[in-house]
C-alpha atoms as a PDB file:
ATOM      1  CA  UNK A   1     147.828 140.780  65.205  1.00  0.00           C
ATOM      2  CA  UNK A   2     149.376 140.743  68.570  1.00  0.00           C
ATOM      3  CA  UNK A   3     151.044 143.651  70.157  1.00  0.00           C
ATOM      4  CA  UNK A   4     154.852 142.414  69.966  1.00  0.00           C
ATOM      5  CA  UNK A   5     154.630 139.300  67.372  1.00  0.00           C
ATOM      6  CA  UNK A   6     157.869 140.214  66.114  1.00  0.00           C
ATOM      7  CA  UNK A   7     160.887 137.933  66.880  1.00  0.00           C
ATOM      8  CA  UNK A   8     163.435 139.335  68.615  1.00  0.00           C
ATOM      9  CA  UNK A   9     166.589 139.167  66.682  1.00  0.00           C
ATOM     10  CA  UNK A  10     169.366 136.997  68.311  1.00  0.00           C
ATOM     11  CA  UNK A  11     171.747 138.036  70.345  1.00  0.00           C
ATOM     12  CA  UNK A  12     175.021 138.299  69.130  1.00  0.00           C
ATOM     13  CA  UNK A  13     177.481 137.022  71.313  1.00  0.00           C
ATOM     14  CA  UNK A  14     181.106 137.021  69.200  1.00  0.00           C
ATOM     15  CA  UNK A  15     182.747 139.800  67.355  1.00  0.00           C
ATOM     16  CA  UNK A  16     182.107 139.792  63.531  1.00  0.00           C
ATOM     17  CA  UNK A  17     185.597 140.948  62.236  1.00  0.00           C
ATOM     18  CA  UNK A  18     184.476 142.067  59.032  1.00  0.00           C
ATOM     19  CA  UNK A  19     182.721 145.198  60.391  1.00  0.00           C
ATOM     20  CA  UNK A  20     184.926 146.391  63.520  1.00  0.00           C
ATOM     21  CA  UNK A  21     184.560 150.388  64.908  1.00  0.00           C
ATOM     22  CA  UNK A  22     187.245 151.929  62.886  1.00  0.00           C
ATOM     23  CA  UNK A  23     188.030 153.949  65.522  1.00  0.00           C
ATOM     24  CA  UNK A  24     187.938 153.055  69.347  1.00  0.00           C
ATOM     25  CA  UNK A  25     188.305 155.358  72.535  1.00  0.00           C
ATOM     26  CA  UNK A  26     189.033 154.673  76.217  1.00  0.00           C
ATOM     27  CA  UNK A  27     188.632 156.097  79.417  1.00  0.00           C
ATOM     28  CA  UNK A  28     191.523 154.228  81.388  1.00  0.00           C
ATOM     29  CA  UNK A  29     189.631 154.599  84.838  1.00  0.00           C
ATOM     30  CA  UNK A  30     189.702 152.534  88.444  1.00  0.00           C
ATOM     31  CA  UNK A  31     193.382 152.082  88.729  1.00  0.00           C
ATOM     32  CA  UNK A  32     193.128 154.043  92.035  1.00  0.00           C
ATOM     33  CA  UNK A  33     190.066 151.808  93.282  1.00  0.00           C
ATOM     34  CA  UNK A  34     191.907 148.566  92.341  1.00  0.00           C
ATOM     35  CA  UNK A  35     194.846 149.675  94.452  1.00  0.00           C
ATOM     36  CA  UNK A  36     192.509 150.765  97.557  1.00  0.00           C
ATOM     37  CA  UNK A  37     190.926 147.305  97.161  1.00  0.00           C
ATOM     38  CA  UNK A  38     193.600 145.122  97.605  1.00  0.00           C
ATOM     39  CA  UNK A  39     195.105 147.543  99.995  1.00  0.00           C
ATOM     40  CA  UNK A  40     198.184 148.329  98.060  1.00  0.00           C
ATOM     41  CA  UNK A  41     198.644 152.218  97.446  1.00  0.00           C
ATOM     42  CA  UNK A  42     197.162 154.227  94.964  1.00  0.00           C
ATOM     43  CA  UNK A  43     200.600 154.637  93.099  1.00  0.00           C
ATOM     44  CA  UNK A  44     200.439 150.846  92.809  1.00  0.00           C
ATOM     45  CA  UNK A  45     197.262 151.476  90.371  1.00  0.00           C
ATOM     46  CA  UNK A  46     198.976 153.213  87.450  1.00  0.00           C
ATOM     47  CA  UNK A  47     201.490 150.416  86.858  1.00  0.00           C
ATOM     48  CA  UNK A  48     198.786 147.639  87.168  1.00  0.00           C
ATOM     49  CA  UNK A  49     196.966 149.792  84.586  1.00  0.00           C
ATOM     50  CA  UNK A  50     200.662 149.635  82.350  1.00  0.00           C
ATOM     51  CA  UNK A  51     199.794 146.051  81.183  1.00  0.00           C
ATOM     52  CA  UNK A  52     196.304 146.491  79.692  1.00  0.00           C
ATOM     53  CA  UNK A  53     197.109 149.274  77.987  1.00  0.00           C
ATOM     54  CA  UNK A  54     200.480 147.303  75.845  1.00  0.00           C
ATOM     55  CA  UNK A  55     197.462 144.091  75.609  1.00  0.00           C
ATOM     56  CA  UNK A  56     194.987 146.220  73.982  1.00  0.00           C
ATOM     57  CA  UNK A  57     196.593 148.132  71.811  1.00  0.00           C
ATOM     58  CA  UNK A  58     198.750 145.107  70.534  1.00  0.00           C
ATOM     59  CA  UNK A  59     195.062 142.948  70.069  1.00  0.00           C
ATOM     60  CA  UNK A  60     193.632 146.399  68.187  1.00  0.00           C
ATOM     61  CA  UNK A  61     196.213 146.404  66.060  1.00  0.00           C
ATOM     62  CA  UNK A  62     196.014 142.574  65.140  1.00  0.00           C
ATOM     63  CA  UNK A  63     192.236 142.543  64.636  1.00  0.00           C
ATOM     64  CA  UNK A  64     192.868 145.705  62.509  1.00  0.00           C
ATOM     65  CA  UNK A  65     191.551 148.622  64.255  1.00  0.00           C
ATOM     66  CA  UNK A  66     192.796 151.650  62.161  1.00  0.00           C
ATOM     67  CA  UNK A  67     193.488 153.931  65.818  1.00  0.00           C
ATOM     68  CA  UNK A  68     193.073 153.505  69.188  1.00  0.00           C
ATOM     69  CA  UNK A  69     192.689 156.765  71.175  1.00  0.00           C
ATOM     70  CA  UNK A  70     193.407 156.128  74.972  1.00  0.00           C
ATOM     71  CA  UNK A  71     192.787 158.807  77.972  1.00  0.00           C
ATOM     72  CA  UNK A  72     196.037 158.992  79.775  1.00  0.00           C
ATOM     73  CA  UNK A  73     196.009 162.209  81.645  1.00  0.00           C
ATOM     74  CA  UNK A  74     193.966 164.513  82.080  1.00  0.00           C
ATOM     75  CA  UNK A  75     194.307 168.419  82.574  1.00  0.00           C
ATOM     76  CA  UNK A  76     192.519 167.810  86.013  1.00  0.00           C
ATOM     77  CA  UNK A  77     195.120 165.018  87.084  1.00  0.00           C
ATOM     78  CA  UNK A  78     197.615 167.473  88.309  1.00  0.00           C
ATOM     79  CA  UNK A  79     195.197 167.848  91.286  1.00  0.00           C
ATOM     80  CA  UNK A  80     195.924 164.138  92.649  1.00  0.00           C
ATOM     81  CA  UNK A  81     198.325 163.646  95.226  1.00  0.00           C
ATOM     82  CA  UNK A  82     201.886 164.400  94.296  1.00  0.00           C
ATOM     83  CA  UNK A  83     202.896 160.948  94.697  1.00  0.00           C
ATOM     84  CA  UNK A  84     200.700 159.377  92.385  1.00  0.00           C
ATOM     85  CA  UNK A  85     201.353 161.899  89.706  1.00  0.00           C
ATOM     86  CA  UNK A  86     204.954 161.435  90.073  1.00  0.00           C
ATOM     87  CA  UNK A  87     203.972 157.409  89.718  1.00  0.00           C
ATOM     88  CA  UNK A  88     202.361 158.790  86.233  1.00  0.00           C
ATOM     89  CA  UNK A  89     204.869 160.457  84.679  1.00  0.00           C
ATOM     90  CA  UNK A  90     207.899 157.540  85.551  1.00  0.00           C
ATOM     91  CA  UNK A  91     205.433 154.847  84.197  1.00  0.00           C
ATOM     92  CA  UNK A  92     204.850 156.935  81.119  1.00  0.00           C
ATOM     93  CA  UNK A  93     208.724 157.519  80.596  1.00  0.00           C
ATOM     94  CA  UNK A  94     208.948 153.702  80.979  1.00  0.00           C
ATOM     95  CA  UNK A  95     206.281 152.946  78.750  1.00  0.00           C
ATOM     96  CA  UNK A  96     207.819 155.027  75.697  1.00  0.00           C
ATOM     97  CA  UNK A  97     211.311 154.232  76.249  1.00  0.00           C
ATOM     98  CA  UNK A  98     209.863 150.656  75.983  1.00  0.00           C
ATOM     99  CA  UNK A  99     207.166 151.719  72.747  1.00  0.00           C
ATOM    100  CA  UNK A 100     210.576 153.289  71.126  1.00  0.00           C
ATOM    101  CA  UNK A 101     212.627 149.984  71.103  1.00  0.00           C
ATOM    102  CA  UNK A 102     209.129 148.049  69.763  1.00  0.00           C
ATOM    103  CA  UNK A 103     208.048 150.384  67.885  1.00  0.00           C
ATOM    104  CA  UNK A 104     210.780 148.754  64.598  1.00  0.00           C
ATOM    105  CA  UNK A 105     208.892 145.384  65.388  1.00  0.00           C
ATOM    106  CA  UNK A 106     205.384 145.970  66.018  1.00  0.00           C
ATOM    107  CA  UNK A 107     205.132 148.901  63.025  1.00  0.00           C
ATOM    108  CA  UNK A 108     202.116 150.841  65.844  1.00  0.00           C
ATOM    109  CA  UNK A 109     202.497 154.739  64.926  1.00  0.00           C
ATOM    110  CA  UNK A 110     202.104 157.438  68.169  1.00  0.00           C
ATOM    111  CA  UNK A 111     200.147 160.320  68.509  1.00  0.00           C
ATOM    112  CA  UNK A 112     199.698 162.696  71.557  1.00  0.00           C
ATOM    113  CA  UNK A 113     196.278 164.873  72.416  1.00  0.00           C
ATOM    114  CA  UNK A 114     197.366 167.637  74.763  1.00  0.00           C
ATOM    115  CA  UNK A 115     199.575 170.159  75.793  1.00  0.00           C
ATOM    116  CA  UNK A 116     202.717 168.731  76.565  1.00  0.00           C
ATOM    117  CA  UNK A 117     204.271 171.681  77.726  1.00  0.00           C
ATOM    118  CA  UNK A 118     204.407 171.059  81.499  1.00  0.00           C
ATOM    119  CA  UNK A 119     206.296 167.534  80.819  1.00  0.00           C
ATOM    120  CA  UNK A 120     209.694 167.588  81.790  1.00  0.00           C
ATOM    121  CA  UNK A 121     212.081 168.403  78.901  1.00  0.00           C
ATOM    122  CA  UNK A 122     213.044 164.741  79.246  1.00  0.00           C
ATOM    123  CA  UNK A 123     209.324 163.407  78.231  1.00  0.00           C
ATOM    124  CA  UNK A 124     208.298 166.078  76.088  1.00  0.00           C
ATOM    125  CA  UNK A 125     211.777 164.563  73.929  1.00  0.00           C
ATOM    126  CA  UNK A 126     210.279 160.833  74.256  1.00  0.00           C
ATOM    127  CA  UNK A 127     207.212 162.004  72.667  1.00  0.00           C
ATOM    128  CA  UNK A 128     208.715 163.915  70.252  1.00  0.00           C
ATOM    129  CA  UNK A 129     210.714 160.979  69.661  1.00  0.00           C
ATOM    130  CA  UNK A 130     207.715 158.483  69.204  1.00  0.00           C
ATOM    131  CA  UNK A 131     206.265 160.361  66.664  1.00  0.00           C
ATOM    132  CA  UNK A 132     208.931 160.996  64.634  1.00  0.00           C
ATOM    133  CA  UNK A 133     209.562 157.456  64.051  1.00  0.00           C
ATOM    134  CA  UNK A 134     205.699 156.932  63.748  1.00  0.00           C
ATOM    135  CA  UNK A 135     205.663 158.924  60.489  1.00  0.00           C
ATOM    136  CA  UNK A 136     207.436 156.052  58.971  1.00  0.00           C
ATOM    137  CA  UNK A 137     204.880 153.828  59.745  1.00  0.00           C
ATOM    138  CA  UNK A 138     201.146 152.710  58.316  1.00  0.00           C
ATOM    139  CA  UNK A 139     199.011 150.784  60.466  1.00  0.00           C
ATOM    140  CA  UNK A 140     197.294 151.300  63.272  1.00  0.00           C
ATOM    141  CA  UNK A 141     197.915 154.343  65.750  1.00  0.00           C
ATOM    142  CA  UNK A 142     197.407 155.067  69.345  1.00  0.00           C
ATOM    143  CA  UNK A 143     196.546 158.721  70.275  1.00  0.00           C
ATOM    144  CA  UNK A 144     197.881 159.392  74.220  1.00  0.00           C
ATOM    145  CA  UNK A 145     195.774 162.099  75.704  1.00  0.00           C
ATOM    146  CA  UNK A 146     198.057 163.374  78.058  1.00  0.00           C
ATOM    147  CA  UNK A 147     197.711 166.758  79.827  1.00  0.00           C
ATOM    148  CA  UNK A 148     194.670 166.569  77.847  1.00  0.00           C
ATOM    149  CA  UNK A 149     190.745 168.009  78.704  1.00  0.00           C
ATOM    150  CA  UNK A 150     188.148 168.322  76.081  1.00  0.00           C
ATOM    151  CA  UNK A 151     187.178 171.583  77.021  1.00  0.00           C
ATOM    152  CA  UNK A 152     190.849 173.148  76.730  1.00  0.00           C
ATOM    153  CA  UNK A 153     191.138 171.348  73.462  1.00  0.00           C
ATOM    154  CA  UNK A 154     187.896 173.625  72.194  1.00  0.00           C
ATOM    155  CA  UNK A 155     189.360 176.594  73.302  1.00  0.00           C
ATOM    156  CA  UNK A 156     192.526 176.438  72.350  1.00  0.00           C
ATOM    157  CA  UNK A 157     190.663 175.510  68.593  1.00  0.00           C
ATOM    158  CA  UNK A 158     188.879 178.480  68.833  1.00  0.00           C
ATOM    159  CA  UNK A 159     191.697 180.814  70.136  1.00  0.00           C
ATOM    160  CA  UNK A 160     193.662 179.185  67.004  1.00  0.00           C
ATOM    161  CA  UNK A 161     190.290 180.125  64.306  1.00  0.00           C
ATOM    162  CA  UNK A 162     190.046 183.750  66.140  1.00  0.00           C
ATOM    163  CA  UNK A 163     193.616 184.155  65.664  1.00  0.00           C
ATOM    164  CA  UNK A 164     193.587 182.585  61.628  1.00  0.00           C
ATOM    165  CA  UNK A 165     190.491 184.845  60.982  1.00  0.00           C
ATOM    166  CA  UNK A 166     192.121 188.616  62.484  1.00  0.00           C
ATOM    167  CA  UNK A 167     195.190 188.136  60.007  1.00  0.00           C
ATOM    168  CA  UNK A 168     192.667 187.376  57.062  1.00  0.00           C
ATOM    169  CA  UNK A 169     193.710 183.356  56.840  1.00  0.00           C
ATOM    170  CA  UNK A 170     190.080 182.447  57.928  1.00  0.00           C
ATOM    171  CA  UNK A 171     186.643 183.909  56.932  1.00  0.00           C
ATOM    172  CA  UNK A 172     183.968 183.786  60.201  1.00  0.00           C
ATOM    173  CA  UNK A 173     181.266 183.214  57.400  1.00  0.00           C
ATOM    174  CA  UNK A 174     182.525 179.894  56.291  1.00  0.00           C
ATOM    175  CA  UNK A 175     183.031 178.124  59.580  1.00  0.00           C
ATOM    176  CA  UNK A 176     182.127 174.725  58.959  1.00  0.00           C
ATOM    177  CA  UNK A 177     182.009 171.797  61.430  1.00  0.00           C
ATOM    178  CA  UNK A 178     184.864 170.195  59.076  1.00  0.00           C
ATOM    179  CA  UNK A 179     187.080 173.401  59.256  1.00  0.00           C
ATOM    180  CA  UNK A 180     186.924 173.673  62.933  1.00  0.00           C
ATOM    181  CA  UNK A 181     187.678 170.164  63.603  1.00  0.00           C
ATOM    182  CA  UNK A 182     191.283 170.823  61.391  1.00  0.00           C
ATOM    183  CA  UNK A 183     191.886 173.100  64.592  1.00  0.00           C
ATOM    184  CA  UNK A 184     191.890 169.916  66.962  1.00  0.00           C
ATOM    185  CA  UNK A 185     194.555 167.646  68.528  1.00  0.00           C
ATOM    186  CA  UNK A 186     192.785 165.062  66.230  1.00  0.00           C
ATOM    187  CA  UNK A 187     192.897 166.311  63.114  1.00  0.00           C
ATOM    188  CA  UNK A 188     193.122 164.613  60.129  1.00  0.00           C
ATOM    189  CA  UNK A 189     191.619 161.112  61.803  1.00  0.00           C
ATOM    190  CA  UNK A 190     188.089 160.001  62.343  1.00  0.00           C
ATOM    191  CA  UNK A 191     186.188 160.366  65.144  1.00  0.00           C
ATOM    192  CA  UNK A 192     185.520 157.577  67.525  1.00  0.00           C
ATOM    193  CA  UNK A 193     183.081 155.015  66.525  1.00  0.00           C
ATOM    194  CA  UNK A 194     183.154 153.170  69.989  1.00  0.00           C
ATOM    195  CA  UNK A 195     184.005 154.934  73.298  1.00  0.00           C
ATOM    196  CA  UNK A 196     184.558 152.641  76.315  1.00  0.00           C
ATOM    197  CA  UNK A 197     184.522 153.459  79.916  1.00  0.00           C
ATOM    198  CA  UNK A 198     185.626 151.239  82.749  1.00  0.00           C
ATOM    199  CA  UNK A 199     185.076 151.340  86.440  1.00  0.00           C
ATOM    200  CA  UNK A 200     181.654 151.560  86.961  1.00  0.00           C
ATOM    201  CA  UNK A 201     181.425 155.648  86.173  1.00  0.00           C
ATOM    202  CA  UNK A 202     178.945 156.916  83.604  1.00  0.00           C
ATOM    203  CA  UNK A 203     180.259 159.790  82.493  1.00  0.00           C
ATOM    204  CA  UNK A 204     182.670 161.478  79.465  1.00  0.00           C
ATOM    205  CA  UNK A 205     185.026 163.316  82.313  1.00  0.00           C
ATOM    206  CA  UNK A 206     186.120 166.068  79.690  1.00  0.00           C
ATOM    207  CA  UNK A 207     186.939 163.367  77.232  1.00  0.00           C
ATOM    208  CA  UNK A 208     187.259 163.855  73.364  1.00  0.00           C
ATOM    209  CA  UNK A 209     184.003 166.078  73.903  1.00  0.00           C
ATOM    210  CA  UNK A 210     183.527 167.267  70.372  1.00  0.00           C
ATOM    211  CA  UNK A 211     184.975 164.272  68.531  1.00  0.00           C
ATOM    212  CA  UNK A 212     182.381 161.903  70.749  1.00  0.00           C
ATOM    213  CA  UNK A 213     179.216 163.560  69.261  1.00  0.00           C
ATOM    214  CA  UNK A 214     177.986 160.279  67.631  1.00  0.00           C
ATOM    215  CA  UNK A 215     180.017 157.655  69.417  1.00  0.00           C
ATOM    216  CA  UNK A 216     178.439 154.615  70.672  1.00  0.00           C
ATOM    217  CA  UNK A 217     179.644 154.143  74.661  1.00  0.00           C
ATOM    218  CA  UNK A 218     180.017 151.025  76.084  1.00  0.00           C
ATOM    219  CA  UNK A 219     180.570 151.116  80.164  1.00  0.00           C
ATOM    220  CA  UNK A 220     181.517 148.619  82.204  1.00  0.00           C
ATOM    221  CA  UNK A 221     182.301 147.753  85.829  1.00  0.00           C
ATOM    222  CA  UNK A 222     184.967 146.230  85.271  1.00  0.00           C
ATOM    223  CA  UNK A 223     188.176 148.477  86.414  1.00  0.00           C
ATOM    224  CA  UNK A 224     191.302 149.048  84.084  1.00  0.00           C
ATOM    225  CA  UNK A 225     193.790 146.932  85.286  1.00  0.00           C
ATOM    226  CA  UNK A 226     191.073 143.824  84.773  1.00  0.00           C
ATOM    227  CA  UNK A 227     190.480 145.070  81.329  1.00  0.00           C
ATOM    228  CA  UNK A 228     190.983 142.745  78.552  1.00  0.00           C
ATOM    229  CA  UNK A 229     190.688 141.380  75.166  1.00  0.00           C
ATOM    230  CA  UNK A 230     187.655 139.703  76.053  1.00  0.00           C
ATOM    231  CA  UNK A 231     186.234 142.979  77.820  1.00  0.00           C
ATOM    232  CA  UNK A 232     186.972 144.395  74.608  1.00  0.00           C
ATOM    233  CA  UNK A 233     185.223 142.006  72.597  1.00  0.00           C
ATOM    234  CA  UNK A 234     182.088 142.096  74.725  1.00  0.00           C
ATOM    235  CA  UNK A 235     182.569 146.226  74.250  1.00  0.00           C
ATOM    236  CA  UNK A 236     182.877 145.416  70.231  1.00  0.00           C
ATOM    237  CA  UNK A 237     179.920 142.684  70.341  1.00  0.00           C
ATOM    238  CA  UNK A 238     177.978 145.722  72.064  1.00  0.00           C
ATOM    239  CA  UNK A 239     178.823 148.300  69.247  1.00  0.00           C
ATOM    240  CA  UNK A 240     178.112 145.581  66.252  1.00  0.00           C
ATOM    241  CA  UNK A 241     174.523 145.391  67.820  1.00  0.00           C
ATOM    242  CA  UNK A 242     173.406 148.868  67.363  1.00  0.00           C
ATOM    243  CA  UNK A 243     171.773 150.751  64.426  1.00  0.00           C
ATOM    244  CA  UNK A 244     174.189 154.249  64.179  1.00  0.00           C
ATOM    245  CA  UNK A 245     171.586 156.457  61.971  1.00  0.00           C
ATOM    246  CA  UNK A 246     173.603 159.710  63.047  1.00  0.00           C
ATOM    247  CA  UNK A 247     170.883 161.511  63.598  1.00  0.00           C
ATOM    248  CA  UNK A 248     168.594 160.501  60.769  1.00  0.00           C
ATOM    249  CA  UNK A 249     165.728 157.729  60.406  1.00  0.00           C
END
């Protein structure tokens, strides 16, 4: 018998909608480098990055992905230059003053990872805002990580488990994985099946750390404010191809 007689499956090349990730996660990365090479500012990035963000999240919830998680800021990004953070933070008061007059219509429910804290009073209301009308809604919801680092998000968990466990509401003996994760921005929802990168960079970057565990990544060169619904679908195509086994045979 020769060596490799088997055929090769085919290739799949178009998204089989009966069997989509449940839950998909991105890495919104490269608006700076798309600015820089068109040699518009980096504050011009953020805003080019506004559009695929609305087009993704509308296709995800047409196709009938059940949430959408979406890396927005990072606990890091307060290190960039003033200006561009400042570019941040009025896109992102744009962009839910604009979700909270859709939201009626398009029936997409809003969750944010992170501490909010820092916001201004003025955005920390927006949010609020979003999610209070999102609890009247069923579909598909989009999780904002803003002011949000996967390493801060562990230890605030485990601050919150010390904390249950000195005033006798937890037990240190029966610490599961389960239990801890009810400590987590992300509670209550499944971890990501699919976690996408653009940009070209191949790495997590403090991302969903705990919840990624047995995600499938998909990375791509192509930089955020390119992204689209057929970037997506090649990302999907990608995931369908794979055998999870989740650590088993």
């Amino acid at each position: 018998m020769a060596l490799f007689s088997k055929k090769a499956a085919p290739i799949r090349t178009e998204v089989d909608f009966s069997r989509l990730p449940r839950h998909i996660a991105v890495i919104m990365d490269g608006n700076g480098r798309w600015a820089k090479r068109r040699g518009l500012p980096r504050t011009a990035g953020p805003a080019a990055g506004a559009e695929p963000a609305r087009t993704i999240a509308t296709y995800c919830k047409d196709i009938g992905i059940d949430y959408l998680t979406v890396y927005a800021f990072s606990t890091e990004n307060w290190k960039r230059p003033k200006e561009e953070v400042g570019a941040i933070m009025g896109l992102l008061k744009k962009y839910l003053l604009e979700a909270i007059g859709q939201m009626e219509r398009d029936k997409v429910k809003m969750e944010f990872f992170g501490d909010l804290s820092p916001l201004t009073p003025e955005l920390r209301g927006l949010c609020e805002r979003t999610r209070e009308i999102s609890r009247h809604y069923d579909g598909c919801q989009v999780n904002v990580c803003l002011n949000y680092g996967g390493r801060d998000e562990l230890l605030r968990a485990a601050r919150a488990y010390a904390q249950d466990c000195l005033e006798g509401r937890a037990d240190p003996n029966h610490l599961t994985a389960e239990r801890f994760g009810g400590y987590l921005f992300s509670r209550d929802i499944p971890d990501p099946d699919l976690v996408i990168r653009p940009s070209g960079e191949l790495r997590l970057s403090n991302f969903l750390l705990w919840q990624s565990a047995y995600a499938e990544f998909y990375f791509t060169d192509v930089l955020w404010p390119d992204f689209s619904k057929e970037e997506l679908n090649r990302a999907i195509v990608s995931y369908q191809s794979r055998d999870r086994r989740f650590g088993g045979v």
